[in-house]
PDB file of N, CA and C in Angstrom:
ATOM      1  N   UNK A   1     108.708 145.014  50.957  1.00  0.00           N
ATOM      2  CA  UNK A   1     108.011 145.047  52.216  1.00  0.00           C
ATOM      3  C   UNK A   1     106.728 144.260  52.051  1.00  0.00           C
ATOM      4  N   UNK A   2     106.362 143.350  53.381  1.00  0.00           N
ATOM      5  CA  UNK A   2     105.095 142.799  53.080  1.00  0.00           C
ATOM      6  C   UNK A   2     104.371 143.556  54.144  1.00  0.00           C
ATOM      7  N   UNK A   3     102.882 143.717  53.892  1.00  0.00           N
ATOM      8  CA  UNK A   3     101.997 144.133  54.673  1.00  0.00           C
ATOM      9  C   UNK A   3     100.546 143.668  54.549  1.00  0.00           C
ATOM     10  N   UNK A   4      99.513 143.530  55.759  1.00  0.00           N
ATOM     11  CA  UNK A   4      98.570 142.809  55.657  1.00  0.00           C
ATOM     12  C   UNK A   4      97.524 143.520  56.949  1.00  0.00           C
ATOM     13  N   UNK A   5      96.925 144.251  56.187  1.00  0.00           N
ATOM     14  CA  UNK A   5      95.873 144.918  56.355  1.00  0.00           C
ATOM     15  C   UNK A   5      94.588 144.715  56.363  1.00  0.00           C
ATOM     16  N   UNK A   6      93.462 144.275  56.951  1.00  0.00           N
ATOM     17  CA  UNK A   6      92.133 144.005  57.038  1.00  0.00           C
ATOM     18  C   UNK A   6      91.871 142.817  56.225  1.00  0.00           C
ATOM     19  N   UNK A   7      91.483 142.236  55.125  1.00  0.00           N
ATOM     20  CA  UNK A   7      91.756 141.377  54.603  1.00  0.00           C
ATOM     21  C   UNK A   7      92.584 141.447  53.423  1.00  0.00           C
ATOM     22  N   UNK A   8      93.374 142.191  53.434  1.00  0.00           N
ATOM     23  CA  UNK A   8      94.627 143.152  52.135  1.00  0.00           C
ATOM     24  C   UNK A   8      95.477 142.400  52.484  1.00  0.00           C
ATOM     25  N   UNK A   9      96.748 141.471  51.792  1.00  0.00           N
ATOM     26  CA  UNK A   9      97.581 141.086  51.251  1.00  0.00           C
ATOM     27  C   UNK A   9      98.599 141.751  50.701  1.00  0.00           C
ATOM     28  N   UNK A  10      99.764 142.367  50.535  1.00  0.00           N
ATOM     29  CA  UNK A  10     100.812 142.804  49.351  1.00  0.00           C
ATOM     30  C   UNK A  10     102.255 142.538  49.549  1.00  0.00           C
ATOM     31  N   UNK A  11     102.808 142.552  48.840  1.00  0.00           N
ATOM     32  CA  UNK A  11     104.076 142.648  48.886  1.00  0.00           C
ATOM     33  C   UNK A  11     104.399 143.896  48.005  1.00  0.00           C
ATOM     34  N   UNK A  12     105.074 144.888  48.369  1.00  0.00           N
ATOM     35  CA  UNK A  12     105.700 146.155  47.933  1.00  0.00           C
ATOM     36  C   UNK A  12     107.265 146.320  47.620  1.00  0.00           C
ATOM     37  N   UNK A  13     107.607 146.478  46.434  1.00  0.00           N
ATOM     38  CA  UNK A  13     109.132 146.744  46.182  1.00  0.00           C
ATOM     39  C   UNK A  13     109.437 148.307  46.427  1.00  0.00           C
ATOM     40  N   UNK A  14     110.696 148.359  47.591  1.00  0.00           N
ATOM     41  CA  UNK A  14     110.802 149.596  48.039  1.00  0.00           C
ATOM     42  C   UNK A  14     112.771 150.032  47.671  1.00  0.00           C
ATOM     43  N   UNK A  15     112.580 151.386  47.094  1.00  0.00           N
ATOM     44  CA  UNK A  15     113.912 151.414  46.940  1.00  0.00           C
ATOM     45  C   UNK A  15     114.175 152.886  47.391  1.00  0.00           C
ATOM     46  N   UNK A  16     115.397 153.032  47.131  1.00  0.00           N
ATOM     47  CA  UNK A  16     115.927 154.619  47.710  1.00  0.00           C
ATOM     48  C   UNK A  16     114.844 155.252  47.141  1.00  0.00           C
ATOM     49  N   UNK A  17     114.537 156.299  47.423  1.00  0.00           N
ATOM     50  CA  UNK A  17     114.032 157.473  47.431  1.00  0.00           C
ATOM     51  C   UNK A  17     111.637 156.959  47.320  1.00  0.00           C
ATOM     52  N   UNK A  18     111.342 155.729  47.431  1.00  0.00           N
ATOM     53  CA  UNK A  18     110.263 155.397  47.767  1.00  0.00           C
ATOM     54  C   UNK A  18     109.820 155.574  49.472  1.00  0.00           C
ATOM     55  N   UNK A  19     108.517 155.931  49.261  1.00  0.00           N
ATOM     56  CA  UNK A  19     107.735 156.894  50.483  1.00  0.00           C
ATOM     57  C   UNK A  19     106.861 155.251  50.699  1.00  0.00           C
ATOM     58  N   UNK A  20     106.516 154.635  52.274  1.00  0.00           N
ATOM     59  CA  UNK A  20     105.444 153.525  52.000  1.00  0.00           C
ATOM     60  C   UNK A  20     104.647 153.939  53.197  1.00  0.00           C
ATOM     61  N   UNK A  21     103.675 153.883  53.264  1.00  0.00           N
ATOM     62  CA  UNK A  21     102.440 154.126  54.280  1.00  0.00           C
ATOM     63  C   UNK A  21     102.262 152.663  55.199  1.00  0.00           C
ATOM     64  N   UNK A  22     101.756 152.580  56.312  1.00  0.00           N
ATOM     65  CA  UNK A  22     101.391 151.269  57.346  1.00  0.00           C
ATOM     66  C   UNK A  22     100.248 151.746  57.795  1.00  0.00           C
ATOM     67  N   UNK A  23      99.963 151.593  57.760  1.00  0.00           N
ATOM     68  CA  UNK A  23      98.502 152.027  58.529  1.00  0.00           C
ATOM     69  C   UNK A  23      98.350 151.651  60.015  1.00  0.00           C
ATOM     70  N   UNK A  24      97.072 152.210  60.600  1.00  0.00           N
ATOM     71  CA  UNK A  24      97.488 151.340  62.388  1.00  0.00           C
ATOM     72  C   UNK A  24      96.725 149.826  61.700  1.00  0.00           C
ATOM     73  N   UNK A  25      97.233 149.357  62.724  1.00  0.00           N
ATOM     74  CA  UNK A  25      96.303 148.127  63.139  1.00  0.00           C
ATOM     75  C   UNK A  25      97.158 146.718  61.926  1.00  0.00           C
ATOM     76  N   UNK A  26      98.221 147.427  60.808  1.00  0.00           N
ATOM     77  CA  UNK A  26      98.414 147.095  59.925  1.00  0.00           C
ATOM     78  C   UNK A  26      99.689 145.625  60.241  1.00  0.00           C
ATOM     79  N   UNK A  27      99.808 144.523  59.792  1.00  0.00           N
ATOM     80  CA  UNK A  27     101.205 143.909  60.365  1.00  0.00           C
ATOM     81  C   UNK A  27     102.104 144.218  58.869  1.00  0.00           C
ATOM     82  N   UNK A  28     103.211 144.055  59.141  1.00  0.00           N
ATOM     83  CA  UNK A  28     104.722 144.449  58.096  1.00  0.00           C
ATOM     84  C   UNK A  28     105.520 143.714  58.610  1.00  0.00           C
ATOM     85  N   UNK A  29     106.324 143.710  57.943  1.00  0.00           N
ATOM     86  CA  UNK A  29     108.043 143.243  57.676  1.00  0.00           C
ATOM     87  C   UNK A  29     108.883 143.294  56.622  1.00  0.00           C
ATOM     88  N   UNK A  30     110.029 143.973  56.529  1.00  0.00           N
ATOM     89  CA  UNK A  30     110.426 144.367  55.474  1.00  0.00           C
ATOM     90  C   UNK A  30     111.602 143.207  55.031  1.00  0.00           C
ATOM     91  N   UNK A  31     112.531 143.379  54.238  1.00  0.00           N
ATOM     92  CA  UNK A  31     113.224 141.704  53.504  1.00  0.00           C
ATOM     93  C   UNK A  31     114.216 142.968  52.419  1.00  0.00           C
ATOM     94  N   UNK A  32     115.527 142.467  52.444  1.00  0.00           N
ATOM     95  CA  UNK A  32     116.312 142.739  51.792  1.00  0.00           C
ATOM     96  C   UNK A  32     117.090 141.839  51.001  1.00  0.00           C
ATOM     97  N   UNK A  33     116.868 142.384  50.053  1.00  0.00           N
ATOM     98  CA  UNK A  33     117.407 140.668  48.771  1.00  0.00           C
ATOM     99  C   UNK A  33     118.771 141.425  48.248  1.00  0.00           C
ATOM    100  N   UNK A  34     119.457 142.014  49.021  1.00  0.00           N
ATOM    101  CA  UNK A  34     120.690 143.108  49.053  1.00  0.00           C
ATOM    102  C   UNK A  34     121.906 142.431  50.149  1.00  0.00           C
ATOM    103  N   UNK A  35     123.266 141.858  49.784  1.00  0.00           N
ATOM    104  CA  UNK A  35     124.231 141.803  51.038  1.00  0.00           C
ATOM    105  C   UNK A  35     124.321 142.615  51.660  1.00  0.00           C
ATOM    106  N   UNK A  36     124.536 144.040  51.281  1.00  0.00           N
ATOM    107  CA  UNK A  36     124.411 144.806  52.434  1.00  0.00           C
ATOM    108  C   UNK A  36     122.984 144.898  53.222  1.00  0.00           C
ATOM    109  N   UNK A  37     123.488 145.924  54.657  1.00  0.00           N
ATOM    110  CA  UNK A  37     122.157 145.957  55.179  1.00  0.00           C
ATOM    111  C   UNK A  37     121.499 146.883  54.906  1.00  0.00           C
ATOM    112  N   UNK A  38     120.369 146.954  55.487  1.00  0.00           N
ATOM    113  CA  UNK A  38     119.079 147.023  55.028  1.00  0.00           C
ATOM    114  C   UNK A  38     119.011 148.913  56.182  1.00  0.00           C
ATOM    115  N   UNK A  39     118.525 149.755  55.197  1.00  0.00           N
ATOM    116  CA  UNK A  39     118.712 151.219  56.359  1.00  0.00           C
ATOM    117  C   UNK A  39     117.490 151.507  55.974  1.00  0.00           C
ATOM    118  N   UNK A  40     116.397 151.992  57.357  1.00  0.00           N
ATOM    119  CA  UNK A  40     114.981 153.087  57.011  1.00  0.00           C
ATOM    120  C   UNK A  40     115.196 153.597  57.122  1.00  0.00           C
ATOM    121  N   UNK A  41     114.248 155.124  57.114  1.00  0.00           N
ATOM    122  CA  UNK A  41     114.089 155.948  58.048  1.00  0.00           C
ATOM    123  C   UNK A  41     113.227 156.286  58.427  1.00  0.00           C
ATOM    124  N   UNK A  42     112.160 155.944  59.904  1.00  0.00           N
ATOM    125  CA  UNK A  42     110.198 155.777  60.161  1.00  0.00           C
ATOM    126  C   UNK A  42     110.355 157.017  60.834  1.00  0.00           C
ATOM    127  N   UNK A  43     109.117 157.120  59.849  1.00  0.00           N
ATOM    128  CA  UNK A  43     108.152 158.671  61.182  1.00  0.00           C
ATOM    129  C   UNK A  43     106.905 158.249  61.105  1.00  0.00           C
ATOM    130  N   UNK A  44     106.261 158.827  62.197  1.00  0.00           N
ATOM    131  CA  UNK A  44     104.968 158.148  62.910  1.00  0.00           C
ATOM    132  C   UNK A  44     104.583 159.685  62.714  1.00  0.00           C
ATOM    133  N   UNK A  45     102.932 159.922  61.987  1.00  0.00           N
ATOM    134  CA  UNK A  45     102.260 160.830  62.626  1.00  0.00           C
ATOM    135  C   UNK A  45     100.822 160.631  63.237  1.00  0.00           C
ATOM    136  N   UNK A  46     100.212 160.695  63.856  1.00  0.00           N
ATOM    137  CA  UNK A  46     100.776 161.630  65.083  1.00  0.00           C
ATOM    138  C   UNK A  46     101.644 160.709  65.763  1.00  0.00           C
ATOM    139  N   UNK A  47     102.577 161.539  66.473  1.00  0.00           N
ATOM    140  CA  UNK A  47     104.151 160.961  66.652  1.00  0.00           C
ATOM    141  C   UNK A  47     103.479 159.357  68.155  1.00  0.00           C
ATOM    142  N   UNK A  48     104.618 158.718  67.901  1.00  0.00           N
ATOM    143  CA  UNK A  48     103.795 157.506  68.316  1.00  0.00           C
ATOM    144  C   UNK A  48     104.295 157.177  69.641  1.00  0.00           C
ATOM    145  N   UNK A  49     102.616 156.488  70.311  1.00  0.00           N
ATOM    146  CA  UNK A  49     102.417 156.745  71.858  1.00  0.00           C
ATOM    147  C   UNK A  49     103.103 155.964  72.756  1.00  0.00           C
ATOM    148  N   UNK A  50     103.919 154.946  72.442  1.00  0.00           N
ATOM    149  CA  UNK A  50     104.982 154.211  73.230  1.00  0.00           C
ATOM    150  C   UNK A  50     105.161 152.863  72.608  1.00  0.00           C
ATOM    151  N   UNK A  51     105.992 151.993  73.680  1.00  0.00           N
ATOM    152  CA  UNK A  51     106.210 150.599  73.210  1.00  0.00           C
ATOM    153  C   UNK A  51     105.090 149.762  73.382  1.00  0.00           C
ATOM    154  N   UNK A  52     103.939 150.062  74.007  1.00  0.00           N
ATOM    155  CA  UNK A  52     102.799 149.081  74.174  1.00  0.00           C
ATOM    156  C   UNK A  52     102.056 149.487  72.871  1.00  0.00           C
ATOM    157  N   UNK A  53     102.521 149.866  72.224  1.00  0.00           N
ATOM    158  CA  UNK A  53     101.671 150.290  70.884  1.00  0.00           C
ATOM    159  C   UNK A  53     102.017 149.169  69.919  1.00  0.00           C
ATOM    160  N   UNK A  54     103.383 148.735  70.087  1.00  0.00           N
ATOM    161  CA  UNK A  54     103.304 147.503  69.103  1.00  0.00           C
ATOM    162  C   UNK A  54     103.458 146.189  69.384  1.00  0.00           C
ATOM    163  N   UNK A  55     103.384 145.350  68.475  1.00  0.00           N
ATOM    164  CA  UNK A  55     102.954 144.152  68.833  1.00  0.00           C
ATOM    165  C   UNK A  55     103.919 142.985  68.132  1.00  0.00           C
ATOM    166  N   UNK A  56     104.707 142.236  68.551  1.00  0.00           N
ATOM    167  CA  UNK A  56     105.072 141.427  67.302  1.00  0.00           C
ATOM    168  C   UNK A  56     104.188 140.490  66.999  1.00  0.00           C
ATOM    169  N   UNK A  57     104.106 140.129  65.697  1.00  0.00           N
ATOM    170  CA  UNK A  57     103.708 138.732  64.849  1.00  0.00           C
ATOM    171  C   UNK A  57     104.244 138.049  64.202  1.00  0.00           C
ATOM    172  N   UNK A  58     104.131 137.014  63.266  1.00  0.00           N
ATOM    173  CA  UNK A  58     104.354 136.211  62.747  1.00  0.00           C
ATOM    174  C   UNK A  58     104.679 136.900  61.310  1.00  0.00           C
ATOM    175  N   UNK A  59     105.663 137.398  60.136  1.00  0.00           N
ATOM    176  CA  UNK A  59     105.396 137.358  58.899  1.00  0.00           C
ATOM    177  C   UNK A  59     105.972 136.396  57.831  1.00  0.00           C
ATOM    178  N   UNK A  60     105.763 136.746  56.504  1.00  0.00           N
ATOM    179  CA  UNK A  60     105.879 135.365  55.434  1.00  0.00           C
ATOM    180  C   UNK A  60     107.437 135.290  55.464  1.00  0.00           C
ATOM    181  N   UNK A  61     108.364 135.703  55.881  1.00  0.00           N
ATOM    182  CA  UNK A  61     109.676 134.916  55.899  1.00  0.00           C
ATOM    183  C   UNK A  61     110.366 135.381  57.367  1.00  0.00           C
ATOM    184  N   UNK A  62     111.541 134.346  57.587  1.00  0.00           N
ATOM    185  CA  UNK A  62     111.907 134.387  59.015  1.00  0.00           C
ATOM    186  C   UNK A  62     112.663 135.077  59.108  1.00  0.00           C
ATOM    187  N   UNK A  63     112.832 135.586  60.333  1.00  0.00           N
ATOM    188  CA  UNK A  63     114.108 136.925  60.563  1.00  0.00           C
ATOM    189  C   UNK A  63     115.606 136.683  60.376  1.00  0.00           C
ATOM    190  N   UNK A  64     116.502 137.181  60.066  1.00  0.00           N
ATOM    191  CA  UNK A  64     117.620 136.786  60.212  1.00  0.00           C
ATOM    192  C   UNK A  64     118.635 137.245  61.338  1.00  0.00           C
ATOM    193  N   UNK A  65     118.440 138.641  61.831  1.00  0.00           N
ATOM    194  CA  UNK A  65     118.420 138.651  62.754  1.00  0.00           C
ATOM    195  C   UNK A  65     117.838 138.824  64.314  1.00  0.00           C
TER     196      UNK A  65
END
């Protein structure tokens, strides 16, 4: 997963049973270097206030789908 936070930079390796935090305000995108696909599972607390809450952007590699 990449994420980019205030002037924070990272890239994070995430596998089964890893927990990852986003923070608000935070941009992400996650990347699977796996043929199969790619499964989360997100929870928002406090539980989250609608679709105007997010935003798309731009991240370091392009979508595939």
């Amino acid at each position: 997963m990449w994420r980019r936070w205030h002037d924070r930079e990272e890239i994070v390796d995430v596998e089964l049973g890893v927990a990852i935090t986003v923070p608000v305000g935070a941009h992400f995108q996650f990347r699977s270097l796996s043929p199969e696909p790619l499964e989360a599972v997100g929870t928002t607390m406090p539980p989250w206030p609608g679709d105007e809450e997010a935003v798309a952007v731009d991240g370091v590699w392009d979508p595939t789908v």
